[in-house]
PDB file of N, CA and C in Angstrom:
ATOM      1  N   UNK A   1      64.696 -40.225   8.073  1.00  0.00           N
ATOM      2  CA  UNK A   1      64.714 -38.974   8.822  1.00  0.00           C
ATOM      3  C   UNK A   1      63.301 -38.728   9.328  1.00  0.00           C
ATOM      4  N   UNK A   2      63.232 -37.922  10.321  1.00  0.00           N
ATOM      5  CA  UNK A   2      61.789 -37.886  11.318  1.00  0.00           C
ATOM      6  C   UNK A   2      60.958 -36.834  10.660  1.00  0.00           C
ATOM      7  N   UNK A   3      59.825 -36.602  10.983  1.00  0.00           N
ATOM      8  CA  UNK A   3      59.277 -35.124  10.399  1.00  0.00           C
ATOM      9  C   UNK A   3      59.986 -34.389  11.108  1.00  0.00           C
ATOM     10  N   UNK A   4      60.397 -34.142  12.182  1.00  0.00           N
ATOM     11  CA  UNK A   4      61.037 -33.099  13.141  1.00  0.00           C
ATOM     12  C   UNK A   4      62.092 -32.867  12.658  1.00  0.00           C
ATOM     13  N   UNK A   5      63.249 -33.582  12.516  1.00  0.00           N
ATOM     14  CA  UNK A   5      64.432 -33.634  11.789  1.00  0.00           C
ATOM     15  C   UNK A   5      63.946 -32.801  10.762  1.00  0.00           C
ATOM     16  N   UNK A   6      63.340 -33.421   9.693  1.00  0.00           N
ATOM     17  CA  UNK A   6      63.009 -32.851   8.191  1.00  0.00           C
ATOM     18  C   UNK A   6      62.682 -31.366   8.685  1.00  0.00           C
ATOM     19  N   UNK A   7      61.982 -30.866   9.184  1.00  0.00           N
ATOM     20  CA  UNK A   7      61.748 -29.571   9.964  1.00  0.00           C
ATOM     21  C   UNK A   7      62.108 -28.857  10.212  1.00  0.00           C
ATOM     22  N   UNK A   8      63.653 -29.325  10.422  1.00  0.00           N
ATOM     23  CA  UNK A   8      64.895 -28.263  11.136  1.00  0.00           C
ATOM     24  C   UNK A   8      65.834 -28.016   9.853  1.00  0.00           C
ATOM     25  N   UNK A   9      65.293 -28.518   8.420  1.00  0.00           N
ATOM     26  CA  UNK A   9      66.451 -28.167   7.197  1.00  0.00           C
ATOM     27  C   UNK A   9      65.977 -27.054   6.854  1.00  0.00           C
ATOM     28  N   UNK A  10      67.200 -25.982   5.976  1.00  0.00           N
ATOM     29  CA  UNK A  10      66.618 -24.865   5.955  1.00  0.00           C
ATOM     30  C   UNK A  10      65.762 -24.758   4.100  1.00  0.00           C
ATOM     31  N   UNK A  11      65.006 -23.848   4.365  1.00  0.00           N
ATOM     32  CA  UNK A  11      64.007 -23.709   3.356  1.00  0.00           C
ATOM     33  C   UNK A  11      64.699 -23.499   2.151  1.00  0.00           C
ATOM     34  N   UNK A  12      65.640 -23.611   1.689  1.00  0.00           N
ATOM     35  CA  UNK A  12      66.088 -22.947   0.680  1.00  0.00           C
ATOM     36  C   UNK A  12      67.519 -23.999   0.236  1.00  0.00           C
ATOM     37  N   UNK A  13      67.527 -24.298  -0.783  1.00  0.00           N
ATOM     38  CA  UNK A  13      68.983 -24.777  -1.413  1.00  0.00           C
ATOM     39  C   UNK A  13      70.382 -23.760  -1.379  1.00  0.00           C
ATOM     40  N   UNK A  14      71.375 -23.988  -1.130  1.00  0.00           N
ATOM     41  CA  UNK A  14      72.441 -23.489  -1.991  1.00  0.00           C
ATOM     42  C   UNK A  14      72.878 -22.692  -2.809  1.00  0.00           C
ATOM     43  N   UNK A  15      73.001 -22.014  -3.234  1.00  0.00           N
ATOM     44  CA  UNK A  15      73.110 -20.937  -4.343  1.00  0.00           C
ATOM     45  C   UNK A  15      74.477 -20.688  -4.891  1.00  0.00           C
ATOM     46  N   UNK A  16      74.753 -20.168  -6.160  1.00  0.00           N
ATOM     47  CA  UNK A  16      76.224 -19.425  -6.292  1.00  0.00           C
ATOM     48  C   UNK A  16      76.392 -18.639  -5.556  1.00  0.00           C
ATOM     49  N   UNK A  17      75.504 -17.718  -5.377  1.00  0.00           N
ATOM     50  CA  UNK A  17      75.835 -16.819  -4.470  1.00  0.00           C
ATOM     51  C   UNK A  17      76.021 -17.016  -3.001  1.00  0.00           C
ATOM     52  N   UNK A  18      75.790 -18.013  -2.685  1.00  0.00           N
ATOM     53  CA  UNK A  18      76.025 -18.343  -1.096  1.00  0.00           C
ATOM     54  C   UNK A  18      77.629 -18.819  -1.499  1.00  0.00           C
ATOM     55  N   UNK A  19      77.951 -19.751  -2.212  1.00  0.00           N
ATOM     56  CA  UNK A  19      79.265 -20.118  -2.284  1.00  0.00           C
ATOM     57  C   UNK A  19      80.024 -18.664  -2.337  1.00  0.00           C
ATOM     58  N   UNK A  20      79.875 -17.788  -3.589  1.00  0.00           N
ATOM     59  CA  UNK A  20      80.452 -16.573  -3.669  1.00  0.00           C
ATOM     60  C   UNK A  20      80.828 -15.770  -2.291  1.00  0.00           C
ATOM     61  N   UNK A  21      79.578 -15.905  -1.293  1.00  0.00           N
ATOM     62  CA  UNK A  21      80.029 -15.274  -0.160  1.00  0.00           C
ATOM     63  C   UNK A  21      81.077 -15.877   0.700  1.00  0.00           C
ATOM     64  N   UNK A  22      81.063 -17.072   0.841  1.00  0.00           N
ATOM     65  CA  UNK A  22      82.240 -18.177   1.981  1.00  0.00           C
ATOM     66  C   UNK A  22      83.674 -17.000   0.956  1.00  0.00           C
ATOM     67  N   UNK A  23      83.306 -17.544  -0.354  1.00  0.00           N
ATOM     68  CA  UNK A  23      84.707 -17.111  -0.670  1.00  0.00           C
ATOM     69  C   UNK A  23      85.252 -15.926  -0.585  1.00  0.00           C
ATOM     70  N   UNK A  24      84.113 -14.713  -0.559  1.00  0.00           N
ATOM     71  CA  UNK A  24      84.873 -13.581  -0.242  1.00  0.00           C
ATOM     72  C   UNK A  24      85.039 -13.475   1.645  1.00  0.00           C
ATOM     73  N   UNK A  25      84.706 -14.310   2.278  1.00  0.00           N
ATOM     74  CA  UNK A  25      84.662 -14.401   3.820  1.00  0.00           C
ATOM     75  C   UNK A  25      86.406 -14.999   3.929  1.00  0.00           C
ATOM     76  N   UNK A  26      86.704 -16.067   2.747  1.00  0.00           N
ATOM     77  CA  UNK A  26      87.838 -16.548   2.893  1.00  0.00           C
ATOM     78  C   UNK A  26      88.909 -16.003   2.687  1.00  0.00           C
ATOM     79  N   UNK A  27      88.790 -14.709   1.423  1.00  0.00           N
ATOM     80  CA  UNK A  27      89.512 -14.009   1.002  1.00  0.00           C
ATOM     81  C   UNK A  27      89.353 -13.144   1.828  1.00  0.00           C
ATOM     82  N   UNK A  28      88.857 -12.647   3.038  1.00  0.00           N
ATOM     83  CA  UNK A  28      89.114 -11.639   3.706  1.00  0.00           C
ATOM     84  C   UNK A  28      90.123 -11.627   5.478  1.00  0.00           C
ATOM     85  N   UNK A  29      90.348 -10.492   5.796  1.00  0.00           N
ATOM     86  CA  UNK A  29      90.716 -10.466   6.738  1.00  0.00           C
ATOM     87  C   UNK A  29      90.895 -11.021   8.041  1.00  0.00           C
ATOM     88  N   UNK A  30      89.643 -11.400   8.074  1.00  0.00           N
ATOM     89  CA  UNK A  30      88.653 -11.843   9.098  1.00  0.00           C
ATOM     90  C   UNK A  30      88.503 -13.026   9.427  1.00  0.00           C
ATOM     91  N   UNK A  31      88.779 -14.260   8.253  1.00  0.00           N
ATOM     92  CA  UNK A  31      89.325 -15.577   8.185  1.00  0.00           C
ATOM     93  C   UNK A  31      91.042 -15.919   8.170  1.00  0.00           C
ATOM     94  N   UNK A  32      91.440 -15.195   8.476  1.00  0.00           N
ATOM     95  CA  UNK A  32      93.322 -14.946   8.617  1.00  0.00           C
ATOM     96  C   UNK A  32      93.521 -16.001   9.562  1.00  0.00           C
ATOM     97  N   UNK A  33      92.585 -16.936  10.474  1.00  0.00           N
ATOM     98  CA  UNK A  33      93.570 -17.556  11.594  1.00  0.00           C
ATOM     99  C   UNK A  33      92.612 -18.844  11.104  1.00  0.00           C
ATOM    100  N   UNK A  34      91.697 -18.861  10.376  1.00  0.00           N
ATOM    101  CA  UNK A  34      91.420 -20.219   9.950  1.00  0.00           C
ATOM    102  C   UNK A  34      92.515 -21.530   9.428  1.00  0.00           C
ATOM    103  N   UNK A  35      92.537 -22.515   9.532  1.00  0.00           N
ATOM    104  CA  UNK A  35      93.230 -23.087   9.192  1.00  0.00           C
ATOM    105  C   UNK A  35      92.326 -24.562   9.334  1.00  0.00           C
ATOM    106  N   UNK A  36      92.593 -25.809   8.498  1.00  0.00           N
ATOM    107  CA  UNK A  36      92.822 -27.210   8.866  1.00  0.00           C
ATOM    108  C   UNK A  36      90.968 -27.002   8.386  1.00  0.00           C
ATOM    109  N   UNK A  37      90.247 -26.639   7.970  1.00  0.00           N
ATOM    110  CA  UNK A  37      88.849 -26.499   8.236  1.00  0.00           C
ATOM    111  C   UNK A  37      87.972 -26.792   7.319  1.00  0.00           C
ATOM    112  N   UNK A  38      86.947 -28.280   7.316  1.00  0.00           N
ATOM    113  CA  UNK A  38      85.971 -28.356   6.392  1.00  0.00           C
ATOM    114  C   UNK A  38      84.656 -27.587   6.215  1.00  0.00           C
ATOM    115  N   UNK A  39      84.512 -27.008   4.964  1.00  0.00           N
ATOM    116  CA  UNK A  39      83.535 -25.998   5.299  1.00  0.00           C
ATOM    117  C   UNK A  39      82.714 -26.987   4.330  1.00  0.00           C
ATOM    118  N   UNK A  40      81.328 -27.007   4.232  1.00  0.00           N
ATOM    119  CA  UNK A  40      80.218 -27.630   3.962  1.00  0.00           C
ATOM    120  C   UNK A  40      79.137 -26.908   3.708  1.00  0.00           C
ATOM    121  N   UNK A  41      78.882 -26.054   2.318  1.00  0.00           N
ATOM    122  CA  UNK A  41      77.603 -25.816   1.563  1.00  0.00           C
ATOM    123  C   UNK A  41      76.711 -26.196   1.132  1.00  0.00           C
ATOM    124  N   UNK A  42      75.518 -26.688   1.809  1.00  0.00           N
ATOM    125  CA  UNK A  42      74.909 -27.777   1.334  1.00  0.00           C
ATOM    126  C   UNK A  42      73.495 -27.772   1.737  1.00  0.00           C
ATOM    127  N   UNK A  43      73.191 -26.439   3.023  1.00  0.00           N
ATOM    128  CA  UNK A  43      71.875 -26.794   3.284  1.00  0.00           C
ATOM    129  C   UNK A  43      71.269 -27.407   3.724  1.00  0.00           C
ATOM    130  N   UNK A  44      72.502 -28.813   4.091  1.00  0.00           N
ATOM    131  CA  UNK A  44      71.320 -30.054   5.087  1.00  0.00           C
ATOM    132  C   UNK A  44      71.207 -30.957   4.049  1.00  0.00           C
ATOM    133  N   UNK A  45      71.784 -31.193   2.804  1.00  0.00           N
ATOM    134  CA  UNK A  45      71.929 -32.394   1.721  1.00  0.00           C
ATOM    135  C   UNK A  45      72.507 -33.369   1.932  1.00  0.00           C
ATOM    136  N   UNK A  46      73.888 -32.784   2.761  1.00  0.00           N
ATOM    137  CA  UNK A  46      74.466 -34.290   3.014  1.00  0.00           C
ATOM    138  C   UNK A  46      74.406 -34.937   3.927  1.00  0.00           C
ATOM    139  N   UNK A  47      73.071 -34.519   4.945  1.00  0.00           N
ATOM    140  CA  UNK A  47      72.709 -34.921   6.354  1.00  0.00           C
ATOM    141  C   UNK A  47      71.664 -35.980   5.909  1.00  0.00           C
ATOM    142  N   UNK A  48      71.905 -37.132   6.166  1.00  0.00           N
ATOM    143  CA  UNK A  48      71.554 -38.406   6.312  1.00  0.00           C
ATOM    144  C   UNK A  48      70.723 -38.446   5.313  1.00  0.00           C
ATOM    145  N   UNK A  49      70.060 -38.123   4.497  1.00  0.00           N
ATOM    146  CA  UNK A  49      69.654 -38.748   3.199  1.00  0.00           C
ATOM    147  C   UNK A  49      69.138 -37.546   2.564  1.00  0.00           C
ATOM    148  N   UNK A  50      70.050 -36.974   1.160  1.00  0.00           N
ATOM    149  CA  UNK A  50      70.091 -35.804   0.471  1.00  0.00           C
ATOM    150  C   UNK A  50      68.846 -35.811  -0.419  1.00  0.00           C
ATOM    151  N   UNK A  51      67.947 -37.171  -0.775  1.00  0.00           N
ATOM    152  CA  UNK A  51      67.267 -36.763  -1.713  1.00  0.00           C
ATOM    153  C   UNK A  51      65.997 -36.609  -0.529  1.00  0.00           C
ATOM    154  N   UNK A  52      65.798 -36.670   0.351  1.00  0.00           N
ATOM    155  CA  UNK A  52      64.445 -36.321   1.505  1.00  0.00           C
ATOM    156  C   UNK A  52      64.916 -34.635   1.356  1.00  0.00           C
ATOM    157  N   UNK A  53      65.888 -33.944   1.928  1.00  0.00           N
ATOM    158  CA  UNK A  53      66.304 -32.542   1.795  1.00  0.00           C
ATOM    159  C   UNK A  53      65.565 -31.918   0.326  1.00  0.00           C
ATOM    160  N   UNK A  54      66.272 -32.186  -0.852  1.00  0.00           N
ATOM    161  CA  UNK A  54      65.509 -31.815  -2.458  1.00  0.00           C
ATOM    162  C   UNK A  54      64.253 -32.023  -2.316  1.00  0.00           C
ATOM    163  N   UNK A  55      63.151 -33.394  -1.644  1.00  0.00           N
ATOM    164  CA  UNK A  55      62.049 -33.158  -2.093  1.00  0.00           C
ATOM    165  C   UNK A  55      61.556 -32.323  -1.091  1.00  0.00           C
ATOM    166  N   UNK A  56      62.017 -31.903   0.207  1.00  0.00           N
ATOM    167  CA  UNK A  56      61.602 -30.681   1.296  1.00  0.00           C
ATOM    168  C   UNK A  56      61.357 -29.705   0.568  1.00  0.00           C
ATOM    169  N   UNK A  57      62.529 -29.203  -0.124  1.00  0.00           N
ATOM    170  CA  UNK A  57      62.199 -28.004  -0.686  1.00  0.00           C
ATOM    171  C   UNK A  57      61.502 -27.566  -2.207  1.00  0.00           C
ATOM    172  N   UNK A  58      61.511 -28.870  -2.631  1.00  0.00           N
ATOM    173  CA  UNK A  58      60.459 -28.403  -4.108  1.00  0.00           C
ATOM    174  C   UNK A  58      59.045 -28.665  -3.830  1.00  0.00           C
ATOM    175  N   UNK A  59      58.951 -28.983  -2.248  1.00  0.00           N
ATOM    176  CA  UNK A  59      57.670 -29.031  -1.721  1.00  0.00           C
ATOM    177  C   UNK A  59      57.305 -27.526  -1.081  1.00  0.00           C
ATOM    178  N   UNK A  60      58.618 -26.929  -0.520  1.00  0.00           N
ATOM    179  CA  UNK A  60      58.153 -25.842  -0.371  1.00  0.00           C
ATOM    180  C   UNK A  60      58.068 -24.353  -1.152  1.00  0.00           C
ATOM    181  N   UNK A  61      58.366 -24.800  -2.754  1.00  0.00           N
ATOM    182  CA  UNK A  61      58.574 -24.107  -3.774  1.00  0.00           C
ATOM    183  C   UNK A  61      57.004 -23.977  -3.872  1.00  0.00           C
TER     184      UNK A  61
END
């Protein structure tokens, strides 16, 4: 991955609480016509090589 690439991941990992939110987004109203749909929590981990992403951010810890 490029420095530029690496650049554009976001500063921060994943959280329970980020999952917690999709799910109350899923459980709500507002996702009623979703269907067929991969959703992907991850921050940019599973974008072309997950352990460059982890050391991004315990670099920016």
């Amino acid at each position: 991955m490029s420095g530029a690439a690496a650049g554009r991941l976001p500063p921060w990992a994943c959280t329970v609480e980020d999952v917690a939110d999709l799910v109350s987004f899923l459980a709500c109203a507002e996702s009623r016509c979703r269907t067929g749909q991969t959703l992907v929590l991850g921050s940019g981990t599973l974008a072309h090589r997950p352990q460059h992403a982890v050391q991004h951010w315990r670099e920016r810890q």
